[in-house]
N, C-alpha and C. Protein backbone atom coordinates (compact mmCIF):
# COMPACT_ATOMS: atom_id res chain seq x y z
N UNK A 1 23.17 32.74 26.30
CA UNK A 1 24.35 31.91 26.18
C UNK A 1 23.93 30.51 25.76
N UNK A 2 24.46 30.01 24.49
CA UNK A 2 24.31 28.57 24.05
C UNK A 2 25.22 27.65 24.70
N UNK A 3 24.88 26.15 24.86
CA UNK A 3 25.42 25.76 25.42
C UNK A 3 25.77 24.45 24.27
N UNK A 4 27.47 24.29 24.51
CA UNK A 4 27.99 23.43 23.50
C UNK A 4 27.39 21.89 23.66
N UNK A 5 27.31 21.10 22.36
CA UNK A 5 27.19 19.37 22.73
C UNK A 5 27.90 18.91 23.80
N UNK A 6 27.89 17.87 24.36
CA UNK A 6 28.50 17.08 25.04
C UNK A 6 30.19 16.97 23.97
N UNK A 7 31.17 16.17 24.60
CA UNK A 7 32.35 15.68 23.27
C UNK A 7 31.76 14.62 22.93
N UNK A 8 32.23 14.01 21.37
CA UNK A 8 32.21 12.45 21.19
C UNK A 8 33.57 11.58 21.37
N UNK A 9 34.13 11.87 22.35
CA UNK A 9 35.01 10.99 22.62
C UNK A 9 34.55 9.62 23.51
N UNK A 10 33.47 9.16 23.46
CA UNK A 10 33.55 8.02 24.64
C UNK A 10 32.82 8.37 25.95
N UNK A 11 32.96 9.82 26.27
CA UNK A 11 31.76 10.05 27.58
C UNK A 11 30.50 10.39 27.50
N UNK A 12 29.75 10.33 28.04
CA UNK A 12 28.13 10.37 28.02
C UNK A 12 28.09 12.32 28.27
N UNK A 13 27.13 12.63 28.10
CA UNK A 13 26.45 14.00 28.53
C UNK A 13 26.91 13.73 30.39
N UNK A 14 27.31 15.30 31.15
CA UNK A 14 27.33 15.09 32.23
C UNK A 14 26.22 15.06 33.23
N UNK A 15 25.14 15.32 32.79
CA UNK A 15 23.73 14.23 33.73
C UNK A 15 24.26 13.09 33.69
N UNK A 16 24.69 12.59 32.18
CA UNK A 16 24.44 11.25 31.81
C UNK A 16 25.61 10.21 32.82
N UNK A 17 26.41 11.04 33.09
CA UNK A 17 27.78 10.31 34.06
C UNK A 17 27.28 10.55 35.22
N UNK A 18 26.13 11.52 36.05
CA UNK A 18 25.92 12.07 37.10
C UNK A 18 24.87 10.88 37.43
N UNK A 19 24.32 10.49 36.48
CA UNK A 19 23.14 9.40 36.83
C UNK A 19 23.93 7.39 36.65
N UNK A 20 25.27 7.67 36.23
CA UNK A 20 25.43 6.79 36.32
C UNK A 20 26.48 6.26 37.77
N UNK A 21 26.63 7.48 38.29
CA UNK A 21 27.43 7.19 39.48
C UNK A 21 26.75 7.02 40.76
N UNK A 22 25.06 7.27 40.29
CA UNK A 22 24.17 7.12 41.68
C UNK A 22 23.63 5.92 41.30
N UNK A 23 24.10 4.88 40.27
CA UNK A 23 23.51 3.86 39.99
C UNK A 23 23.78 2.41 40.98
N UNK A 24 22.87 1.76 41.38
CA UNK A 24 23.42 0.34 42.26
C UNK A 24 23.73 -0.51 41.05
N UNK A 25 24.47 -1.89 41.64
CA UNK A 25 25.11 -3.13 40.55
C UNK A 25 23.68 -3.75 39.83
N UNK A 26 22.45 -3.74 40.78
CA UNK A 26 21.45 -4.20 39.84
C UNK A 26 21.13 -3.51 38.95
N UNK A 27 20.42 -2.11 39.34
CA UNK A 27 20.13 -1.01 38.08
C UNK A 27 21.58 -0.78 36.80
N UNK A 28 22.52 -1.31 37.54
CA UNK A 28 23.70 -0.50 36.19
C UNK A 28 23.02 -2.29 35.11
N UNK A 29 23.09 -3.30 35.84
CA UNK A 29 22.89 -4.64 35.40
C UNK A 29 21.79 -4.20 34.37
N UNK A 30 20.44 -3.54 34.91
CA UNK A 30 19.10 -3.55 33.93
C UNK A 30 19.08 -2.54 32.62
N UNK A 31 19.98 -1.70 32.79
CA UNK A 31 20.04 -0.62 32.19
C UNK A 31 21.20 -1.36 30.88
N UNK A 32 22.23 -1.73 31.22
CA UNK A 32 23.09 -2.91 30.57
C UNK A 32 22.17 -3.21 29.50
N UNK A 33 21.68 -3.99 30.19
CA UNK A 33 20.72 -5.05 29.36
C UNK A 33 19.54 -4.21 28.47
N UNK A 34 19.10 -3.42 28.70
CA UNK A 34 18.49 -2.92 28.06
C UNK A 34 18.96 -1.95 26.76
N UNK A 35 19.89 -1.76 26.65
CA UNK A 35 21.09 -0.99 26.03
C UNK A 35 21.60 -1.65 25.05
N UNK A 36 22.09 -3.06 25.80
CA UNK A 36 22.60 -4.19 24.64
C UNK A 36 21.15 -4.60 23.82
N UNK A 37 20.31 -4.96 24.01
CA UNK A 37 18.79 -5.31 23.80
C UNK A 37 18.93 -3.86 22.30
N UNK A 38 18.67 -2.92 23.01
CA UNK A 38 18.58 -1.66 21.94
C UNK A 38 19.21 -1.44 20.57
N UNK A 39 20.62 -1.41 21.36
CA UNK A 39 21.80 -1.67 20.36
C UNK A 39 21.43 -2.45 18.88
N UNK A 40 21.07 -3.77 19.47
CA UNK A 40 21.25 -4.70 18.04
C UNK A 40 19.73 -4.78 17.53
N UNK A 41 18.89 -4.61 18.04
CA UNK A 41 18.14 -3.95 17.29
C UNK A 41 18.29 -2.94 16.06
N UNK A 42 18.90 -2.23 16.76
CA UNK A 42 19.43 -0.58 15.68
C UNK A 42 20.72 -1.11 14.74
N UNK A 43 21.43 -2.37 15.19
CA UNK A 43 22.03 -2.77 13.99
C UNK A 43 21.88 -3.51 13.38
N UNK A 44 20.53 -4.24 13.49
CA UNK A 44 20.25 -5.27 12.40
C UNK A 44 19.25 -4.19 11.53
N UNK A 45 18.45 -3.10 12.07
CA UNK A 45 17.90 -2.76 11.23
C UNK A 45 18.61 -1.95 10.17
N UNK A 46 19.84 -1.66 10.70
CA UNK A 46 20.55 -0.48 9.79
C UNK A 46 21.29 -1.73 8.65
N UNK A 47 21.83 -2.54 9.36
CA UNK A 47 22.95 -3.15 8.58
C UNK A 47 22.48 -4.49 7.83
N UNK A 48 21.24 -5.37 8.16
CA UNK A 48 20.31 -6.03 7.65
C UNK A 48 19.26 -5.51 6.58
N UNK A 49 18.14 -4.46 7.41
CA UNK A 49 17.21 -4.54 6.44
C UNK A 49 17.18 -3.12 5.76
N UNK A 50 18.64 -2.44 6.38
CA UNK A 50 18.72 -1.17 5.39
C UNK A 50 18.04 -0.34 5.99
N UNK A 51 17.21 -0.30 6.85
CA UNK A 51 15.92 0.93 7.33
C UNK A 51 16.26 1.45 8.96
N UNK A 52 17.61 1.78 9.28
CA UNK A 52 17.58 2.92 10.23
C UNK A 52 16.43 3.65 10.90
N UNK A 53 16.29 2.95 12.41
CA UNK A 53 15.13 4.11 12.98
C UNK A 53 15.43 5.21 14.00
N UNK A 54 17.00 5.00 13.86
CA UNK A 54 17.96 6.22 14.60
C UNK A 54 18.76 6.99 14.15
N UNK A 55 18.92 8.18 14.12
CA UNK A 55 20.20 8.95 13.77
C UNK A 55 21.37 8.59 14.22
N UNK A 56 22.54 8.33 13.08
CA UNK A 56 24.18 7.86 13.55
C UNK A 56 24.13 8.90 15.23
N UNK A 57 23.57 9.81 15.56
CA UNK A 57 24.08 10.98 16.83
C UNK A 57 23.58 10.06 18.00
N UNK A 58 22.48 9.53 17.52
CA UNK A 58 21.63 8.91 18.53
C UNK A 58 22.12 7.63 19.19
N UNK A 59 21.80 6.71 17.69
CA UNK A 59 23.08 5.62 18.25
C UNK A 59 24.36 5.68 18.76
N UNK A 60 24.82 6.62 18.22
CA UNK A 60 25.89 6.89 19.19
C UNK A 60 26.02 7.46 20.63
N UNK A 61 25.02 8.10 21.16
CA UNK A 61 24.51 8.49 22.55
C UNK A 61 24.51 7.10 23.04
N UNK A 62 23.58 6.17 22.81
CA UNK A 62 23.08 4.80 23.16
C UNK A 62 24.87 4.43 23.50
N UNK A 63 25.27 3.98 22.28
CA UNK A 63 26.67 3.41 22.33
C UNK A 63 27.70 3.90 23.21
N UNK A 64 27.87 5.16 23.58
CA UNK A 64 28.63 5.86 24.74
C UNK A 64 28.21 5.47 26.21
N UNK A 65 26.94 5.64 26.41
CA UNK A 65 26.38 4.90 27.30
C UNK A 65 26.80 3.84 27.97
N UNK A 66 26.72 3.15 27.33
CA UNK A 66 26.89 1.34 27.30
C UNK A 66 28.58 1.78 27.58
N UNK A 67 29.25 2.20 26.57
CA UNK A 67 30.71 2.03 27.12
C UNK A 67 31.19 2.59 28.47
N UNK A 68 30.67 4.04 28.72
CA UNK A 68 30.13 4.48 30.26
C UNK A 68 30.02 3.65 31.23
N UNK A 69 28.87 2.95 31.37
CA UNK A 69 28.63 1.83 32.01
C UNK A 69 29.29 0.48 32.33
N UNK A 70 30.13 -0.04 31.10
CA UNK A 70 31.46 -0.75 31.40
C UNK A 70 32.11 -0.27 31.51
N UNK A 71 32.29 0.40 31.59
CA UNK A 71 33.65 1.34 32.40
C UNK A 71 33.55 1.46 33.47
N UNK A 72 32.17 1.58 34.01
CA UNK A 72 32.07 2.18 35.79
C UNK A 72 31.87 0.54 36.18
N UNK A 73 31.33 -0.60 35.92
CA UNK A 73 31.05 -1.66 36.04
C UNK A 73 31.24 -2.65 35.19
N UNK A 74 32.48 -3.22 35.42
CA UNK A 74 33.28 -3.95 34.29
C UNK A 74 32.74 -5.24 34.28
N UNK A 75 31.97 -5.86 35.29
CA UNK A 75 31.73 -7.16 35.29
C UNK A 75 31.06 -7.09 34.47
N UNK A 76 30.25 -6.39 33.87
CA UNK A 76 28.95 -5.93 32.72
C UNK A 76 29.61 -6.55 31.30
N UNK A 77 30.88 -5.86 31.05
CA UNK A 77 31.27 -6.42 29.70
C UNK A 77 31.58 -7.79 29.92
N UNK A 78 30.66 -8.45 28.68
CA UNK A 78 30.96 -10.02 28.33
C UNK A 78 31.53 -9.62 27.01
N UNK A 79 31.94 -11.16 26.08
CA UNK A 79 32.26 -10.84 25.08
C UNK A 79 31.25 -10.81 23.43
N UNK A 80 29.82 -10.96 24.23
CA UNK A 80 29.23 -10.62 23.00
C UNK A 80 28.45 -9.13 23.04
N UNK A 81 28.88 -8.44 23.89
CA UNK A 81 28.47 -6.89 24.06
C UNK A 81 28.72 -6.41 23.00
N UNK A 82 27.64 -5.63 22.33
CA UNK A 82 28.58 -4.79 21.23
C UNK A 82 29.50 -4.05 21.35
N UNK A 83 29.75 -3.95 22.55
CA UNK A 83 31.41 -2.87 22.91
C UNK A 83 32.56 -3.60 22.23
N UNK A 84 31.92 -5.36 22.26
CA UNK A 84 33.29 -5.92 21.89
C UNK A 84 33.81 -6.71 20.39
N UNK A 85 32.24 -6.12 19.81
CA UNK A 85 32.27 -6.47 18.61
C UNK A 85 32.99 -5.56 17.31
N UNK A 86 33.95 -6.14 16.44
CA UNK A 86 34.99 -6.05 15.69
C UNK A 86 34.79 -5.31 14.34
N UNK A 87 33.48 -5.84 13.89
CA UNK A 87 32.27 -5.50 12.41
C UNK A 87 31.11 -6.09 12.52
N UNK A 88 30.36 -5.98 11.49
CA UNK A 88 29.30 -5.87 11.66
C UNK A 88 28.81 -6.93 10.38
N UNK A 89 27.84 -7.88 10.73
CA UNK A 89 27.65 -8.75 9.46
C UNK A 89 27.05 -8.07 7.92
N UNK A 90 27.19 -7.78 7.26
CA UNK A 90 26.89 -7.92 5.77
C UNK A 90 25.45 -8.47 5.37
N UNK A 91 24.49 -7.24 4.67
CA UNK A 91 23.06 -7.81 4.68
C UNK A 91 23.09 -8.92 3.76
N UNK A 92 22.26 -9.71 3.13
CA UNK A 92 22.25 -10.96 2.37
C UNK A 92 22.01 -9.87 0.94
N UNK A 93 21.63 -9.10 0.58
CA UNK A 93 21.41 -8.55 -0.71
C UNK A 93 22.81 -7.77 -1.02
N UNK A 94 23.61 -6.95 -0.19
CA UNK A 94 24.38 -6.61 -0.89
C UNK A 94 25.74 -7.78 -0.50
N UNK A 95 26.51 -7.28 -1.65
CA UNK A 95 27.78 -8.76 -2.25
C UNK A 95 27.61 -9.88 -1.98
N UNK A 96 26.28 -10.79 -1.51
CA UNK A 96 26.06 -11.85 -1.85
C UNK A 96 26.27 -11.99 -3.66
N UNK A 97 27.00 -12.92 -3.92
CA UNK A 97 27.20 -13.12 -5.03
C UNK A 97 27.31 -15.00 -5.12
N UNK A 98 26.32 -15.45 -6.32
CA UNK A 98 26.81 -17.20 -6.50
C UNK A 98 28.24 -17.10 -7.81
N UNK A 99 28.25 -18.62 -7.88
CA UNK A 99 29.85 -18.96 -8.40
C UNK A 99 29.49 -18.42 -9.98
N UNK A 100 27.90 -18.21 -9.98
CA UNK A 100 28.29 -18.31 -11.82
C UNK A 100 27.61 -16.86 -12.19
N UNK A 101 28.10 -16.03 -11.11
CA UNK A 101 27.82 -14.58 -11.18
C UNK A 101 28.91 -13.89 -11.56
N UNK A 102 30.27 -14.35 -12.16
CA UNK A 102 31.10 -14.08 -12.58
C UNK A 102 31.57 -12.76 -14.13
N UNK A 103 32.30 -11.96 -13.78
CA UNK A 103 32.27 -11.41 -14.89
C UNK A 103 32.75 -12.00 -16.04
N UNK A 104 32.43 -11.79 -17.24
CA UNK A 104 32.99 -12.52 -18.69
C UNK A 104 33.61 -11.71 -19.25
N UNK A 105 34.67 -12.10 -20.08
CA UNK A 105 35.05 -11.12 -21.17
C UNK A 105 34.36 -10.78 -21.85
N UNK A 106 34.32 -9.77 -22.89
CA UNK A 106 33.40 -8.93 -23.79
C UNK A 106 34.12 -10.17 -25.01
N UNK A 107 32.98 -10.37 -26.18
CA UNK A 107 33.08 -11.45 -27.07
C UNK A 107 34.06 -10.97 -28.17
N UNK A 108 34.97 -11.83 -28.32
CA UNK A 108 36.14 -11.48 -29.68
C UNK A 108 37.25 -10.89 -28.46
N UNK A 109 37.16 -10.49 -26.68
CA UNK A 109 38.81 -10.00 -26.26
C UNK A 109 38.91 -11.85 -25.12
N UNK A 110 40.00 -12.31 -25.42
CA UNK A 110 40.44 -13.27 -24.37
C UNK A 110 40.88 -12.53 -23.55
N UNK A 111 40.42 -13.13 -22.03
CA UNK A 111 41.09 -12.48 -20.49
C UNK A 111 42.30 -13.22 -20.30
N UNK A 112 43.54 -12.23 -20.15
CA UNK A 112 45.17 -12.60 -20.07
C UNK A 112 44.91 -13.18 -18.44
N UNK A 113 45.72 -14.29 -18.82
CA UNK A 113 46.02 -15.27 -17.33
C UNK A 113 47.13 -14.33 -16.92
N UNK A 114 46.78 -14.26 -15.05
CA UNK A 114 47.83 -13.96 -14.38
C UNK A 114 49.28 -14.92 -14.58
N UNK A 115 50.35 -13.65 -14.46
CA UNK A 115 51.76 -14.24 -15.54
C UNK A 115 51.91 -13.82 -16.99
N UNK A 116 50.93 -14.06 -17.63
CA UNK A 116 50.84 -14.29 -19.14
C UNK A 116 51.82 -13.19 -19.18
N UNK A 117 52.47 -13.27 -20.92
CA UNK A 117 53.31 -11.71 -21.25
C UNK A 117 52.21 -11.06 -22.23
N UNK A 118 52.42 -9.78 -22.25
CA UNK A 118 51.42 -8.88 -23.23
C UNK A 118 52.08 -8.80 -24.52
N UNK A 119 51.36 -9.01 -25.03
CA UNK A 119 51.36 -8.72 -26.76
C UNK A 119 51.50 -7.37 -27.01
């Protein structure tokens, strides 16, 4: 008999809830912290330097976790937790763009001003 994944709705594996309900306020505190610590690690490398050293499944284990954990111990969420973050910054190579990176018309067509009527 195989045994199915955990869901991805938001709960951890049930060890993973079983170990968090024998947890004290300090250990849920270190484990917190170590989690948030992890986290942005794994998103600066994914979303900065492009080079992922986790599987989306994985980070997302990590990330359930952490929401797990504020959930059972709310004083935990502050507001720079990644639980409470909105997006994610933009590496400097992609759509960085300067002012005179602009597209041009192709030579001999004028670009119609917004309004203009068409010919």
């Amino acid at each position: 008999m195989r045994l199915r994944p955990a869901p991805k709705f938001g709960l951890a594996s049930l060890p993973q809830l079983e170990k968090l309900t024998h947890m004290t306020p300090a250990q849920a505190g270190s484990r917190h912290a170590e989690l948030v610590e992890e986290l942005r690690q794994h998103d600066h490398r994914y979303y900065v330097e492009a080079r992922p050293a986790i599987t989306d499944q994985e980070y997302d284990r990590l990330y359930r976790e952490l929401l797990d954990l504020e959930r059972q111990f709310p004083e935990l969420q502050t507001p720079d937790s990644p639980s409470q973050r909105v997006g994610a910054r933009a590496s400097q190579a992609i759509g960085a763009r300067r002012a005179g990176d602009v597209q041009r018309p192709a030579r001999g067509r004028r670009a119609r001003r917004p309004g203009a009527a068409l010919r």
